[in-house]
N, C-alpha and C. Protein backbone atom coordinates (compact mmCIF):
# COMPACT_ATOMS: atom_id res chain seq x y z
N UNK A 1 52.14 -18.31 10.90
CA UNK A 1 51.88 -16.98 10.40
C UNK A 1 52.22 -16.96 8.90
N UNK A 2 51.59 -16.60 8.07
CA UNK A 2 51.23 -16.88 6.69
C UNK A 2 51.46 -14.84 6.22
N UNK A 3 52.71 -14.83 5.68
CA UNK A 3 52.84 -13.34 5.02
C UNK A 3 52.39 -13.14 3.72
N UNK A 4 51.92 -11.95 3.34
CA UNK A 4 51.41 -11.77 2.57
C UNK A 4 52.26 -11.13 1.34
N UNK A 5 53.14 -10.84 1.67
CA UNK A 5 54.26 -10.77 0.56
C UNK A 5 54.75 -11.67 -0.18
N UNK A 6 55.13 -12.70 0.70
CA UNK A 6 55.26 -14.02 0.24
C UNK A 6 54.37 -14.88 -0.44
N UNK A 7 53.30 -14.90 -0.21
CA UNK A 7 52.56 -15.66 -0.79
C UNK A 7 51.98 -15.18 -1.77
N UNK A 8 52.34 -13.63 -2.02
CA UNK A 8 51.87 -13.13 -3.58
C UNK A 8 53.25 -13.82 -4.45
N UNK A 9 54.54 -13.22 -4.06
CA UNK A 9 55.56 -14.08 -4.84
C UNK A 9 55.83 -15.34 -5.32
N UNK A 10 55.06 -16.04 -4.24
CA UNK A 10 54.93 -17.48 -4.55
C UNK A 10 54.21 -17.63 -5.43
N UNK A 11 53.12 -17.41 -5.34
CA UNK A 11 51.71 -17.29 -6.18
C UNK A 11 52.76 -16.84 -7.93
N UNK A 12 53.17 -16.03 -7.50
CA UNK A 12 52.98 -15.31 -9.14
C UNK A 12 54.20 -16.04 -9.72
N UNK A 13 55.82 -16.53 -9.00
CA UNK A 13 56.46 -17.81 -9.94
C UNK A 13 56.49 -18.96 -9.59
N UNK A 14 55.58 -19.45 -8.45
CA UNK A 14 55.49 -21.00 -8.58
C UNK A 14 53.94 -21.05 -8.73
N UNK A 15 52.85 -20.39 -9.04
CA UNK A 15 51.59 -20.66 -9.02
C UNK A 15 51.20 -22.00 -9.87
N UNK A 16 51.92 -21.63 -11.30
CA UNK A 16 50.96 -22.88 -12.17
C UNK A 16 51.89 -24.24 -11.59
N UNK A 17 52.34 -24.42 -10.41
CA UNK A 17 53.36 -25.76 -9.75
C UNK A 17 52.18 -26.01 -8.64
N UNK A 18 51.14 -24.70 -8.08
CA UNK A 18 50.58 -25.28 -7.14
C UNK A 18 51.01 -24.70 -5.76
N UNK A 19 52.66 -24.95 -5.72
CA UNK A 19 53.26 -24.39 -4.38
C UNK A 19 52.89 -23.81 -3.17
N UNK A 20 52.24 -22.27 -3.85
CA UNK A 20 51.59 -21.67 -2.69
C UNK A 20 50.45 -22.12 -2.30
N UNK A 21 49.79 -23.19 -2.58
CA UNK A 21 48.72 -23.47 -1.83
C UNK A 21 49.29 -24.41 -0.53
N UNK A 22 50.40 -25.14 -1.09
CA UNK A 22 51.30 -25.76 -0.16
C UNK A 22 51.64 -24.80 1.21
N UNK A 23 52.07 -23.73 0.60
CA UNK A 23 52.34 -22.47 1.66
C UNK A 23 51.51 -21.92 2.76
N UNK A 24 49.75 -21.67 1.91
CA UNK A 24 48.87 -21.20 2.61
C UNK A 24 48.35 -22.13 3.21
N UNK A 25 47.89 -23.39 2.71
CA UNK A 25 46.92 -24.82 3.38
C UNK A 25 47.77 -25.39 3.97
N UNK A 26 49.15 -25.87 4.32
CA UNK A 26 50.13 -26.69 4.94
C UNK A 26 49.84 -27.89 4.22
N UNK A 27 49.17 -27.90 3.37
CA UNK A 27 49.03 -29.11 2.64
C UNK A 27 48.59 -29.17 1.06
N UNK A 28 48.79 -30.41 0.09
CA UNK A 28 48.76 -30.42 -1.14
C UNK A 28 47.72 -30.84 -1.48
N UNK A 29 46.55 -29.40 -2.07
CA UNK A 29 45.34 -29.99 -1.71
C UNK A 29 44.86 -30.31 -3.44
N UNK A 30 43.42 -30.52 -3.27
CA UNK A 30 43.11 -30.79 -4.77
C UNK A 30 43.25 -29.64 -5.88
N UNK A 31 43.24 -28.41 -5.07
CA UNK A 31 43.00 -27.55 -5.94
C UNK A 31 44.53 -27.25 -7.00
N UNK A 32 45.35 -27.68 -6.17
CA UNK A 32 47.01 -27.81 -6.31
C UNK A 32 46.72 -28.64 -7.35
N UNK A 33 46.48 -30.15 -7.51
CA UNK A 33 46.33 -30.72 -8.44
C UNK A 33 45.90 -30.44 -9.44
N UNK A 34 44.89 -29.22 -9.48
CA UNK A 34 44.09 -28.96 -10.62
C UNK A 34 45.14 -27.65 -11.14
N UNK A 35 45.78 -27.39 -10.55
CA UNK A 35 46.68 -26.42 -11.49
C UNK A 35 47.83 -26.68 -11.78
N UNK A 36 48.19 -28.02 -11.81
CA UNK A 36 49.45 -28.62 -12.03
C UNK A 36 48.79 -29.81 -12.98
N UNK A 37 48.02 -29.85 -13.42
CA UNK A 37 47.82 -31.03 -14.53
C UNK A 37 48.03 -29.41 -15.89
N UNK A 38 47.03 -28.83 -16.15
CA UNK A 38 47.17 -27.87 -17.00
C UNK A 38 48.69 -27.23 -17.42
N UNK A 39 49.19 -27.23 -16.34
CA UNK A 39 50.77 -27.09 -16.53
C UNK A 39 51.55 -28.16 -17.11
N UNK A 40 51.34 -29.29 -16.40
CA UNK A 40 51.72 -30.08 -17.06
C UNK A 40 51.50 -30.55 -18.70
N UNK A 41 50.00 -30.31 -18.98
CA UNK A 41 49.33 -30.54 -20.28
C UNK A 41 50.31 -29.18 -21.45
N UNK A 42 50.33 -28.39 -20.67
CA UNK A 42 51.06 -27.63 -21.61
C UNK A 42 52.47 -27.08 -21.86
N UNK A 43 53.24 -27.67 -20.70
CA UNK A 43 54.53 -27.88 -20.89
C UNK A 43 54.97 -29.05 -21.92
N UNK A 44 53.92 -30.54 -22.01
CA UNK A 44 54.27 -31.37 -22.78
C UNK A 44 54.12 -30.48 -24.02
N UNK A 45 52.97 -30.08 -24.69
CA UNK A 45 52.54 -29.44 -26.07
C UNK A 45 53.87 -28.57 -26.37
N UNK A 46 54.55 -27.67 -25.32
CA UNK A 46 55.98 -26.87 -25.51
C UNK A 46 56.84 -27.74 -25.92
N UNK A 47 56.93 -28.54 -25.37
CA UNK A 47 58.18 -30.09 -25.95
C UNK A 47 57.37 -30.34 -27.13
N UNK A 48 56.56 -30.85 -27.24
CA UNK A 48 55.96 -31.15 -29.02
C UNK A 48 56.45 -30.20 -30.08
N UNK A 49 55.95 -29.01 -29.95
CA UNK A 49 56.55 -28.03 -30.83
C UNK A 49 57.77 -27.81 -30.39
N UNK A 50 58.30 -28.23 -29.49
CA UNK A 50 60.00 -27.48 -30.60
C UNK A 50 60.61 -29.19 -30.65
N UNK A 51 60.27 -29.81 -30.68
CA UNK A 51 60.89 -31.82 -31.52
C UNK A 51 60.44 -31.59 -32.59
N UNK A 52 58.85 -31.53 -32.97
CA UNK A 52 58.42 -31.60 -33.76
C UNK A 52 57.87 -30.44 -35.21
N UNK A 53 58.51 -29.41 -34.31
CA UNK A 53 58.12 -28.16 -35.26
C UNK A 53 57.30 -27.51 -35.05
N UNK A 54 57.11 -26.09 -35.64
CA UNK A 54 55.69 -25.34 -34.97
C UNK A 54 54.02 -26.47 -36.54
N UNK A 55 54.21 -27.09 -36.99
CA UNK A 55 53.06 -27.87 -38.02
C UNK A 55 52.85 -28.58 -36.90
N UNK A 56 52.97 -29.34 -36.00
CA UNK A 56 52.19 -29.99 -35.29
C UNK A 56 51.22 -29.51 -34.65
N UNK A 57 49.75 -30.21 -35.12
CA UNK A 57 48.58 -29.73 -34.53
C UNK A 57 48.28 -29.64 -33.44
N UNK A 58 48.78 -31.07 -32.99
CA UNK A 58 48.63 -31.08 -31.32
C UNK A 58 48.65 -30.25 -30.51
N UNK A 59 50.24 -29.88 -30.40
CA UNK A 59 51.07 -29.19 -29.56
C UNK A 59 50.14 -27.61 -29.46
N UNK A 60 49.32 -27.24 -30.55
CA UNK A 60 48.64 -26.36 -30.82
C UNK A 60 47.61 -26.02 -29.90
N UNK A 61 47.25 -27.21 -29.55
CA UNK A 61 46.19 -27.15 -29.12
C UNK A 61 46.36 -27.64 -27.50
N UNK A 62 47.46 -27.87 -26.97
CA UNK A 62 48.19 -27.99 -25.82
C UNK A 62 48.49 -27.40 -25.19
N UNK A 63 49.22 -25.99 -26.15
CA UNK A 63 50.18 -25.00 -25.29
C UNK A 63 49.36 -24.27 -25.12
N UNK A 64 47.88 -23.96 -24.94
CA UNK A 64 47.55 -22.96 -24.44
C UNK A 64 46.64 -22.97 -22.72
N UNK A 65 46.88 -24.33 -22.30
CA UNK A 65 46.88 -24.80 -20.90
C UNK A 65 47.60 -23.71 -20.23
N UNK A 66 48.97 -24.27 -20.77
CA UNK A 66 50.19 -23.56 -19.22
C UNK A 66 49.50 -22.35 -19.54
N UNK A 67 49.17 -21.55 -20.61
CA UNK A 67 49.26 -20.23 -20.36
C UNK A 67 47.77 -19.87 -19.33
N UNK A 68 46.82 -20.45 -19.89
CA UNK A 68 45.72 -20.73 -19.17
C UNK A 68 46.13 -20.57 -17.42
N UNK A 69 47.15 -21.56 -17.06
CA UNK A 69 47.22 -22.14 -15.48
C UNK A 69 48.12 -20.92 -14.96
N UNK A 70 49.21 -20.16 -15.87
CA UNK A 70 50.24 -18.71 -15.41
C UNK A 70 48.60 -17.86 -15.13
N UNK A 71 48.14 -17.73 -16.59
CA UNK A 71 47.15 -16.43 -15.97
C UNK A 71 46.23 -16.71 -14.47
N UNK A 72 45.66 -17.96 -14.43
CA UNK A 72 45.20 -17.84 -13.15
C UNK A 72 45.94 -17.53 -12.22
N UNK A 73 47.04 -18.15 -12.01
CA UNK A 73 48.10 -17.99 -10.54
C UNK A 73 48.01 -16.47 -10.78
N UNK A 74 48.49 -15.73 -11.72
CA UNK A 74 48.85 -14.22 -11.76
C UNK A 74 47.40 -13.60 -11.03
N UNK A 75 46.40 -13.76 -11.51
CA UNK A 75 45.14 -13.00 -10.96
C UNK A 75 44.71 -13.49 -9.40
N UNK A 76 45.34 -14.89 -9.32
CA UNK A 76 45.44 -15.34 -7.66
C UNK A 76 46.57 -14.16 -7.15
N UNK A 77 47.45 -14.21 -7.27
CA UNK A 77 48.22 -13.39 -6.79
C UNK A 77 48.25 -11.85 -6.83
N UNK A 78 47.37 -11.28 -7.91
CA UNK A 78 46.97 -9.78 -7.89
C UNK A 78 45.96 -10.16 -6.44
N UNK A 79 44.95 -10.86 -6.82
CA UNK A 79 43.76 -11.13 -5.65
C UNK A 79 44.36 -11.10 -4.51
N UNK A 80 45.40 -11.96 -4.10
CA UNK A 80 45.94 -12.29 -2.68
C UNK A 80 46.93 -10.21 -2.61
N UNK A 81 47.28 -9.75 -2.97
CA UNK A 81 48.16 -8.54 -3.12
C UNK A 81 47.29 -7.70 -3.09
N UNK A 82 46.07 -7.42 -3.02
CA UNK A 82 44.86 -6.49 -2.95
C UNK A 82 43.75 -6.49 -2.01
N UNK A 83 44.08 -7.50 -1.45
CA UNK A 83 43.18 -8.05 0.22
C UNK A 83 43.46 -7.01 1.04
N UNK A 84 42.46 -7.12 1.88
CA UNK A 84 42.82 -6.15 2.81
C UNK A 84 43.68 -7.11 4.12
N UNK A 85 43.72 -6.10 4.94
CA UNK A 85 45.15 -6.85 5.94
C UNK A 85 43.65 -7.62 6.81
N UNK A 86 42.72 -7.11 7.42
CA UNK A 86 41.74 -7.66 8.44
C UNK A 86 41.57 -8.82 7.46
N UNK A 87 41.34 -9.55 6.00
CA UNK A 87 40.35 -10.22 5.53
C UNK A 87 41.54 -11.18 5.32
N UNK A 88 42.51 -10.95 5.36
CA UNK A 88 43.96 -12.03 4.95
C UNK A 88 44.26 -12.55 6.33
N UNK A 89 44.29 -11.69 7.71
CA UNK A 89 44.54 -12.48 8.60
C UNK A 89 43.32 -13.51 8.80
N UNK A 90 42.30 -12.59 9.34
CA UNK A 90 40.97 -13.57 9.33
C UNK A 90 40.89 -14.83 8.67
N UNK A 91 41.58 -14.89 7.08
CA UNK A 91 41.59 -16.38 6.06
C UNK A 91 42.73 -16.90 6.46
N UNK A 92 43.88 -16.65 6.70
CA UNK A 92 45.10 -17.20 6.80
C UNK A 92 45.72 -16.55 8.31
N UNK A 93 45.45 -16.09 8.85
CA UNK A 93 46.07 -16.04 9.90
C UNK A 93 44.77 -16.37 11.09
N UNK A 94 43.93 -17.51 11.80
CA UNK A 94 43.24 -16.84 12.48
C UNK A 94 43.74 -16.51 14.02
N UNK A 95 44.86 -17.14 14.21
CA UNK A 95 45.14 -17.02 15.90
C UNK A 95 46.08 -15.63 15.88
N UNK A 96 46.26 -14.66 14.77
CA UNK A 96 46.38 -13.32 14.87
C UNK A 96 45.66 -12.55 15.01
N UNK A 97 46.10 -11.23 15.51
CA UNK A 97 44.81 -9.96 15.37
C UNK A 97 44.74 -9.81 14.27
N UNK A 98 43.60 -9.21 13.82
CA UNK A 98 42.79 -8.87 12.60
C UNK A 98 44.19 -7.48 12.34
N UNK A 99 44.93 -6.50 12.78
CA UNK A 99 45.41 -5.85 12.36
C UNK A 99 46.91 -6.00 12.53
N UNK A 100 47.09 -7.66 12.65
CA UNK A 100 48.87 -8.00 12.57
C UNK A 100 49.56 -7.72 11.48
N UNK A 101 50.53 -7.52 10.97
CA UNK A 101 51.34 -7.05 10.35
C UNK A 101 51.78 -8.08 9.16
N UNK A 102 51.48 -9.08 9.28
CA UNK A 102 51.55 -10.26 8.36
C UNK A 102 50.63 -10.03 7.16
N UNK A 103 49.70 -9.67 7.29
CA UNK A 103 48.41 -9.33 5.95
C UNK A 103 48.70 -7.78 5.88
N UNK A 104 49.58 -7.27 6.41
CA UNK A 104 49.85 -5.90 5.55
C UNK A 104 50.78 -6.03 3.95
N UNK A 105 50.54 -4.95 3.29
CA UNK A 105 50.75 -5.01 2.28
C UNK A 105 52.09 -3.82 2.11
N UNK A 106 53.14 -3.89 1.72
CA UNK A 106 53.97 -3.31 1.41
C UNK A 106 54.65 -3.16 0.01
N UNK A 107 55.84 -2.51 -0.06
CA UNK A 107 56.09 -2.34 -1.59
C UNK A 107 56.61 -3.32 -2.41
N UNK A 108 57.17 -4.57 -1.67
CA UNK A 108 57.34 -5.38 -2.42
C UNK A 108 56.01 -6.13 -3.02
N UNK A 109 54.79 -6.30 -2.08
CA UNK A 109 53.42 -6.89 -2.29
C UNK A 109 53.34 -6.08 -3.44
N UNK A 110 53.20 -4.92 -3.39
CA UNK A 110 52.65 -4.24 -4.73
C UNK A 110 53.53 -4.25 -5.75
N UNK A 111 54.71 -4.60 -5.34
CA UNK A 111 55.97 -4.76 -7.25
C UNK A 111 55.31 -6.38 -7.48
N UNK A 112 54.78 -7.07 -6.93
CA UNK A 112 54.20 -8.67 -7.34
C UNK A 112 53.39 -8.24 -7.71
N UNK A 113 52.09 -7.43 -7.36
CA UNK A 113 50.59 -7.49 -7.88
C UNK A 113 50.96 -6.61 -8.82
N UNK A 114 52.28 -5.61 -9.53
CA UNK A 114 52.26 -4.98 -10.61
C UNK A 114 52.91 -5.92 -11.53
């Protein structure tokens, strides 16, 4: 059973790590990979500029990955926090009823998707 509270929280501070896909798929899939290289690409460029100073071109042109890979997870996680409860069990829950309590959305879901 896959909650939907949780997996907005996950989503929104471990997203650019990938994590919650770990959470939702039970496994580390490609798409995980693809949002953990960008993180990675721009956590190095963060280490460039502050060794090397904000004049390094590189790093310039680096650090704007991670921010790139935060904003997606964040709009994954508004997305996952704005589902309806039938369309979240149906994707992630299917051996629940369409109106189980796991894809409901409560006030913590909505302090993540705010």
């Amino acid at each position: 059973m896959k909650n939907k509270t949780v997996a907005v929280w996950l989503t929104l501070v471990t997203g650019p790590l990938g994590l919650h896909r770990l959470y939702l798929q039970r496994r580390f899939d490609g798409l995980s990979w693809l949002l953990l290289v960008p993180t990675l690409i721009g956590t190095y460029g963060v280490l460039r500029a502050r060794e090397n100073g904000l004049d390094d071109h590189l790093s310039w042109l680096l650090i704007p990955w991670v921010g790139l890979s935060v904003a997606a997870s964040s709009l994954t996680a508004i997305v996952y926090g704005l589902m309806e409860t039938e369309k979240w069990n149906a994707r992630f829950n299917q051996n629940l009823p369409a109106e189980s309590g796991a894809g409901a959305s409560d006030w913590l879901t909505i302090g993540g998707v705010v």
